[in-house]
N, C-alpha and C. Protein backbone atom coordinates (compact mmCIF):
# COMPACT_ATOMS: atom_id res chain seq x y z
N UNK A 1 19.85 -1.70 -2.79
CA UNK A 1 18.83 -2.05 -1.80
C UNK A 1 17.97 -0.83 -1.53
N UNK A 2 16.76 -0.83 -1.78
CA UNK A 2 15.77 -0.53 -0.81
C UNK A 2 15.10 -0.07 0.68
N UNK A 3 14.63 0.76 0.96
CA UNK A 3 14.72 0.43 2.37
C UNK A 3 13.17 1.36 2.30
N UNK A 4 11.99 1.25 2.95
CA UNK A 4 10.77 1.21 2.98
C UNK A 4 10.19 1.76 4.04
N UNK A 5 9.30 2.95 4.40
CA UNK A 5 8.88 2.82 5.67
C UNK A 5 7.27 3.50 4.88
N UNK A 6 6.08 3.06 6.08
CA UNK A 6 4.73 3.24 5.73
C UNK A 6 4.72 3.87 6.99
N UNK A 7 3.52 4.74 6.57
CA UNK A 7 2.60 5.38 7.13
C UNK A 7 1.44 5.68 6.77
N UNK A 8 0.54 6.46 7.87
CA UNK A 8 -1.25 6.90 7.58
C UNK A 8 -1.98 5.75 7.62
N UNK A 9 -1.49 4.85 8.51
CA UNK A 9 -2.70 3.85 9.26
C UNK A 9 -2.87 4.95 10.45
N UNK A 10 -4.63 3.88 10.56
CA UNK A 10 -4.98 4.03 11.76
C UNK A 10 -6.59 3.55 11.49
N UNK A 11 -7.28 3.79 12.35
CA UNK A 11 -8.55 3.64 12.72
C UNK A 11 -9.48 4.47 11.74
N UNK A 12 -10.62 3.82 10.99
CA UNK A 12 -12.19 4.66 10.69
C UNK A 12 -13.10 3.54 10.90
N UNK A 13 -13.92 4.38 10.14
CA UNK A 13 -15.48 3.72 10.45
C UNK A 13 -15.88 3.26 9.32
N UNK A 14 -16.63 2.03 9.19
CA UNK A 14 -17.03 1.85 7.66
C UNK A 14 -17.76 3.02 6.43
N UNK A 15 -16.62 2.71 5.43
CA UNK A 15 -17.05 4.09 4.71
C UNK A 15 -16.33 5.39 4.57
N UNK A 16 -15.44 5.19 5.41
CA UNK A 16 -14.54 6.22 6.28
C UNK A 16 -13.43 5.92 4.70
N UNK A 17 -12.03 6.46 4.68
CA UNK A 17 -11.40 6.58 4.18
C UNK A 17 -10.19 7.55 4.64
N UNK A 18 -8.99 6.61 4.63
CA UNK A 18 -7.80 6.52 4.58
C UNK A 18 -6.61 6.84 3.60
N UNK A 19 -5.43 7.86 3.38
CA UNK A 19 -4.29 7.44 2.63
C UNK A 19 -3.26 6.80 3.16
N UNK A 20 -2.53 5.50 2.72
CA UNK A 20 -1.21 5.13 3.15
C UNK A 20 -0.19 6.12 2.25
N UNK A 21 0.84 5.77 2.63
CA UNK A 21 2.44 6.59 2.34
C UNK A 21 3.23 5.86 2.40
N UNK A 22 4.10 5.33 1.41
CA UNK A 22 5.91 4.53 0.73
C UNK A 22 6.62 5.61 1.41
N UNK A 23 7.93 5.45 1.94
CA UNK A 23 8.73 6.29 1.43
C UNK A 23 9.66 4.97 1.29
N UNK A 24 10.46 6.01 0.16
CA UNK A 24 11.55 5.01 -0.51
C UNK A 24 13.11 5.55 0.04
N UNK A 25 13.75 5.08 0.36
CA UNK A 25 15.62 5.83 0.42
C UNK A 25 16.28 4.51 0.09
N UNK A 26 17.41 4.69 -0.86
CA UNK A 26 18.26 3.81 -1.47
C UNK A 26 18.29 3.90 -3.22
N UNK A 27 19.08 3.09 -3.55
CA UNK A 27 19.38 3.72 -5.39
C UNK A 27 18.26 2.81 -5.58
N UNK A 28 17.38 3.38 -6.98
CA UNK A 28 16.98 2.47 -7.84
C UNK A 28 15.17 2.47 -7.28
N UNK A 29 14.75 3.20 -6.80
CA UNK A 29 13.51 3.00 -6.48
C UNK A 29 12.82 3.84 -7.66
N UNK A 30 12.69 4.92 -8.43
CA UNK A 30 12.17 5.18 -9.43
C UNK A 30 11.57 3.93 -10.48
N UNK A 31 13.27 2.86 -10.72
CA UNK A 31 12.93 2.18 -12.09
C UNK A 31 12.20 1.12 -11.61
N UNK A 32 11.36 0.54 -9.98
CA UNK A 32 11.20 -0.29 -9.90
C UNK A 32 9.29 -0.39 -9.69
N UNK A 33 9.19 -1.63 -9.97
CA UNK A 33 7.57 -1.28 -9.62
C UNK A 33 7.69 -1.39 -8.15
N UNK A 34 6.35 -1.28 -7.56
CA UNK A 34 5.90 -1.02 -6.16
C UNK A 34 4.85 -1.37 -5.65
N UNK A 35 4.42 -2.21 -4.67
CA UNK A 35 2.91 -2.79 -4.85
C UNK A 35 2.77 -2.34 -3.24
N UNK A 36 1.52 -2.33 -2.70
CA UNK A 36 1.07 -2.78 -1.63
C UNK A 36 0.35 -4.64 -1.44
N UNK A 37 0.77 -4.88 0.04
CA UNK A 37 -0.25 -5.74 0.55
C UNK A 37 -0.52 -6.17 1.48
N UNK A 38 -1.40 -7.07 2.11
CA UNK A 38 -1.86 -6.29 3.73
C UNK A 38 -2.01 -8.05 4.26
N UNK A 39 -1.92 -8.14 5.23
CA UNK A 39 -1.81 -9.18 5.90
C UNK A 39 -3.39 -9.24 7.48
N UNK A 40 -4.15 -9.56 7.49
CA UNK A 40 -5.28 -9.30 8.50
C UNK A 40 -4.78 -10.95 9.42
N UNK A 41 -5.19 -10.31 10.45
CA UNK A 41 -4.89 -11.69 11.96
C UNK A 41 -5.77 -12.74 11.31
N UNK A 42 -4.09 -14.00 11.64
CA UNK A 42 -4.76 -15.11 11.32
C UNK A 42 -4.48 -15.75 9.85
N UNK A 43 -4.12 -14.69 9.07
CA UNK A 43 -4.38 -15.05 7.50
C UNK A 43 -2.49 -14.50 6.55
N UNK A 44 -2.55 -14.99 6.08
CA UNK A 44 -1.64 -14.80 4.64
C UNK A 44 -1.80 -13.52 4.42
N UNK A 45 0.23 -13.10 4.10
CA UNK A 45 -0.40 -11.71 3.03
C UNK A 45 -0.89 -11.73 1.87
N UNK A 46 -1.48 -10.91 1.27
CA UNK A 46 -2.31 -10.72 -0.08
C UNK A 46 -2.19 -9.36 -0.42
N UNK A 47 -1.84 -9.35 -1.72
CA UNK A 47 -1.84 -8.92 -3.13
C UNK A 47 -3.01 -7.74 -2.39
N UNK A 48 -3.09 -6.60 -2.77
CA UNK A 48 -3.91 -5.30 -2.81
C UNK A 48 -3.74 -4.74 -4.28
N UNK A 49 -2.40 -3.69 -4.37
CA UNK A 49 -2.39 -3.13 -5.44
C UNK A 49 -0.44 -2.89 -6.03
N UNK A 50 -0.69 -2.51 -6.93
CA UNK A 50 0.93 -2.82 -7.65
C UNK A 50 1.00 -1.26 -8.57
N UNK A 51 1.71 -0.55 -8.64
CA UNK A 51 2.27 0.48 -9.67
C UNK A 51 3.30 0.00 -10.38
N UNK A 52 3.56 0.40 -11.83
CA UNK A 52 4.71 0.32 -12.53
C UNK A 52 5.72 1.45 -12.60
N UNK A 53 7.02 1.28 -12.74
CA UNK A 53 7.62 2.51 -13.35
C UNK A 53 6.65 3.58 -14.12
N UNK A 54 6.07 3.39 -15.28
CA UNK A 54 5.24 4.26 -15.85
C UNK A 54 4.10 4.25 -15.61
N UNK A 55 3.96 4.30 -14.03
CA UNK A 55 2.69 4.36 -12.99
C UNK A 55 1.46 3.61 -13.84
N UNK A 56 1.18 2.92 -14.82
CA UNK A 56 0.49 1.83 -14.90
C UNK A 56 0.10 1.26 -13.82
N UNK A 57 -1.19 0.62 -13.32
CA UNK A 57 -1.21 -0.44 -12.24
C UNK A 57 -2.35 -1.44 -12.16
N UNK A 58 -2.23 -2.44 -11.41
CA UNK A 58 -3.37 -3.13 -11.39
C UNK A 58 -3.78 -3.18 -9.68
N UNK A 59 -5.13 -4.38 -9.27
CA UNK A 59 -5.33 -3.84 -8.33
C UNK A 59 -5.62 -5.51 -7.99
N UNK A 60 -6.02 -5.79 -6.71
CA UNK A 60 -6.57 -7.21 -6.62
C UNK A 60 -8.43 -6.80 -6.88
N UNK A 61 -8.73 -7.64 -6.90
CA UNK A 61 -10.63 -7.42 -7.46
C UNK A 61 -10.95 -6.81 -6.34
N UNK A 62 -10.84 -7.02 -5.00
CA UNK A 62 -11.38 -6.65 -3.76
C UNK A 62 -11.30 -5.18 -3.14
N UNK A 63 -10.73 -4.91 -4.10
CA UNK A 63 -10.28 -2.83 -3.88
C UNK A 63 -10.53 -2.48 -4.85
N UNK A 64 -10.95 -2.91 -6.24
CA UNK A 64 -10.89 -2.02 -7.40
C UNK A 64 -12.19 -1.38 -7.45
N UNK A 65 -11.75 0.16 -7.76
CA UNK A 65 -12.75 1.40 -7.69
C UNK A 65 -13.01 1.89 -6.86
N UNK A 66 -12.03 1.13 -5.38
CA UNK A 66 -12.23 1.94 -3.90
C UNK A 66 -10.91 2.33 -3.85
N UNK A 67 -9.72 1.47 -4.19
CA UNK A 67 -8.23 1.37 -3.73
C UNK A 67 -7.63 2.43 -4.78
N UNK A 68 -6.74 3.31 -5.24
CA UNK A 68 -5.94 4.34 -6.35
C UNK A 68 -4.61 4.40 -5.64
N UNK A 69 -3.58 3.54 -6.31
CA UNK A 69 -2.18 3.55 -5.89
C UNK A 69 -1.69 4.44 -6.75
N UNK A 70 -0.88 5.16 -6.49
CA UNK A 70 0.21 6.40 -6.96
C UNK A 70 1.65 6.71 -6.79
N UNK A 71 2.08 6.83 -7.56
CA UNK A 71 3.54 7.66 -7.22
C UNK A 71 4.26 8.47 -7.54
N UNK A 72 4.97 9.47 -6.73
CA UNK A 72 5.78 10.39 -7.43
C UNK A 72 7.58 10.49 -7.12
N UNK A 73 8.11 9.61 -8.28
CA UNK A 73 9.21 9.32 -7.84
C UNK A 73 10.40 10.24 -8.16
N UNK A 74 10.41 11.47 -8.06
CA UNK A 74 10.65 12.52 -7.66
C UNK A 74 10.91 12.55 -5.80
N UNK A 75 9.96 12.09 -5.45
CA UNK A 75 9.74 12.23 -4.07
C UNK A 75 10.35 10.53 -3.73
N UNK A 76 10.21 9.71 -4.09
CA UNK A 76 10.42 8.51 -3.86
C UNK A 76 9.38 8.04 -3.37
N UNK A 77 7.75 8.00 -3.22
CA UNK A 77 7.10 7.95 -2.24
C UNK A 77 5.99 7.11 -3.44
N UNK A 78 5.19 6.50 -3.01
CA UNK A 78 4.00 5.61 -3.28
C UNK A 78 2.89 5.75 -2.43
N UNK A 79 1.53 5.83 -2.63
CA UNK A 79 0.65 6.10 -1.97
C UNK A 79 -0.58 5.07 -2.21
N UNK A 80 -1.26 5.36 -1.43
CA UNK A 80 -2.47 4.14 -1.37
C UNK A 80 -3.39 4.70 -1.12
N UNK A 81 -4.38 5.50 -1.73
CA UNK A 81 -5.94 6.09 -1.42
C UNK A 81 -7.22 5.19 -0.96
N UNK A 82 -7.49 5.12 -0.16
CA UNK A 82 -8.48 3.63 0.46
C UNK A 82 -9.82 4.41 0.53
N UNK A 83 -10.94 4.55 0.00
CA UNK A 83 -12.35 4.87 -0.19
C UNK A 83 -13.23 3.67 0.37
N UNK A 84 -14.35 4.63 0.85
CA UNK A 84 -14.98 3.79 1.58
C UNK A 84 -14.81 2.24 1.85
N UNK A 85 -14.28 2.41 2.61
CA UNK A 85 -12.96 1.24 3.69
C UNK A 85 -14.35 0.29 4.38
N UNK A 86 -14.52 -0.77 4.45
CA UNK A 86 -15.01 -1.78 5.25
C UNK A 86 -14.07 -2.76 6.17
N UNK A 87 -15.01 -3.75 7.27
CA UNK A 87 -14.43 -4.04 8.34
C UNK A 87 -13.56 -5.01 7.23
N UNK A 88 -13.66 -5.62 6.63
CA UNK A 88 -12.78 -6.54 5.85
C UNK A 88 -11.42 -5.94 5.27
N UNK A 89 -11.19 -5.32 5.47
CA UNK A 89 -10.12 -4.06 4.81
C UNK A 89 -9.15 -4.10 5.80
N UNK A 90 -9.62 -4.35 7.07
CA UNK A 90 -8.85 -4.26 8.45
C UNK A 90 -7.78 -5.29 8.13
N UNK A 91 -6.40 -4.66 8.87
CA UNK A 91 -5.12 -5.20 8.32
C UNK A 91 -3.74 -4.60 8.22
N UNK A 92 -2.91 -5.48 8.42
CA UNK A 92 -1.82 -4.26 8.60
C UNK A 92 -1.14 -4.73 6.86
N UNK A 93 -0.45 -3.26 6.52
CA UNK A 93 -0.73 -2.74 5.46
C UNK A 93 0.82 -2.78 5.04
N UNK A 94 1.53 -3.56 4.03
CA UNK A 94 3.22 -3.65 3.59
C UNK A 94 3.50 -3.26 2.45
N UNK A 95 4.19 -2.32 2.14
CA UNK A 95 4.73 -1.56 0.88
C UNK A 95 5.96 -2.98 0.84
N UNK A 96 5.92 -3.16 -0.64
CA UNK A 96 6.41 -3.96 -1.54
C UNK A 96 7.58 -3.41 -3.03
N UNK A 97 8.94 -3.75 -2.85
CA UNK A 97 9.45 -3.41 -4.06
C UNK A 97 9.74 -4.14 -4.19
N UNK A 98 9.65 -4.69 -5.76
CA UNK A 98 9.24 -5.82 -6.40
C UNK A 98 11.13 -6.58 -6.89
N UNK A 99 11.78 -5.47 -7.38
CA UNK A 99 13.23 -5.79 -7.87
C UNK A 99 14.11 -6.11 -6.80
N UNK A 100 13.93 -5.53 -5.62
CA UNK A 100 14.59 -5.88 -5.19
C UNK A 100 14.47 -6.87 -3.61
N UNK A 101 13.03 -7.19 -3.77
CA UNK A 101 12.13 -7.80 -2.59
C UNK A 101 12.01 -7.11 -1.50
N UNK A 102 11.95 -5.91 -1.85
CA UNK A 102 12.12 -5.05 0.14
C UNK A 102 10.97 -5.11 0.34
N UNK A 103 10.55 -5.10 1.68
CA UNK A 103 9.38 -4.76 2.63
C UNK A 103 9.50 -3.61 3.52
N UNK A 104 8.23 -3.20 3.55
CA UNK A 104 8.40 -2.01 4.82
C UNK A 104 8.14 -2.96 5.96
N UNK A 105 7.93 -2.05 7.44
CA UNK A 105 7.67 -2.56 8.45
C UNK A 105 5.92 -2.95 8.58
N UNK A 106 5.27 -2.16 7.86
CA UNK A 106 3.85 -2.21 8.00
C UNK A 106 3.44 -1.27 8.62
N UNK A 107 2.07 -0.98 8.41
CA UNK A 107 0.82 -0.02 8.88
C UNK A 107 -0.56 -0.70 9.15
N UNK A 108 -0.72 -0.04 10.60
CA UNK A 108 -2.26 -1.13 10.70
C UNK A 108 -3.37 -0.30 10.11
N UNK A 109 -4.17 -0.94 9.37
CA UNK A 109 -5.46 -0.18 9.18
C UNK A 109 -6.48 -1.20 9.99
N UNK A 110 -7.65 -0.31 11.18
CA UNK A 110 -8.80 -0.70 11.52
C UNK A 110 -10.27 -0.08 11.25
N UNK A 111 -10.98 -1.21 10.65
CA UNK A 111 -12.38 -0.14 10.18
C UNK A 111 -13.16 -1.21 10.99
N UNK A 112 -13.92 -0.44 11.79
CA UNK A 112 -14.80 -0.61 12.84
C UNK A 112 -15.64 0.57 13.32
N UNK A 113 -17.11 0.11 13.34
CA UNK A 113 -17.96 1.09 13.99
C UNK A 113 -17.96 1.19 15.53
């Protein structure tokens, strides 16, 4: 098992930019992939972005070329680089391991002028 916690939400301004933070503790988080995805009031979670073991990744269409997921599993940790962030972006934010279904608790991100 898994066990997940996020950080580096909080508040910008459109345009503004944000990193989230995985941390991982428990066996087996290296061999597993790792995704983010964010849930906004009102709505379903959704798909953002995914890393592989051999940090390969894909992204959902709606972040790609703003969103750069990373990891160094050395550290156990996964990251989420968010570039010029819009109000639609707003959302609280769930690290995802895929093998073994863990969730973090979440991170809110708000982009508002």
């Amino acid at each position: 098992q898994v066990q997940l916690v996020e950080s580096g939400g909080g508040s910008v301004q459109p345009g503004g930019s944000l990193t989230l933070s995985c941390a991982a503790s428990g066996r087996g988080f290296s061999v597993e992939a790792v995704g983010w995805f964010r849930q906004a009031p009102g709505q379903e979670r959704k798909f953002v972005a995914r890393i592989y073991r051999s940090k390969g990744a894909n992204y959902a269409d709606g972040v790609k070329g703003r969103f750069t997921i990373s990891r160094d599993n050395a550290k156990s940790t996964v990251s989420l680089q968010m570039n010029n962030l819009q109000p639609e972006d707003t959302a609280d934010y769930y690290c995802f391991a895929f093998a073994t279904l863990s969730w973090g608790q979440g991170t809110q991100v708000t982009v508002s002028s």
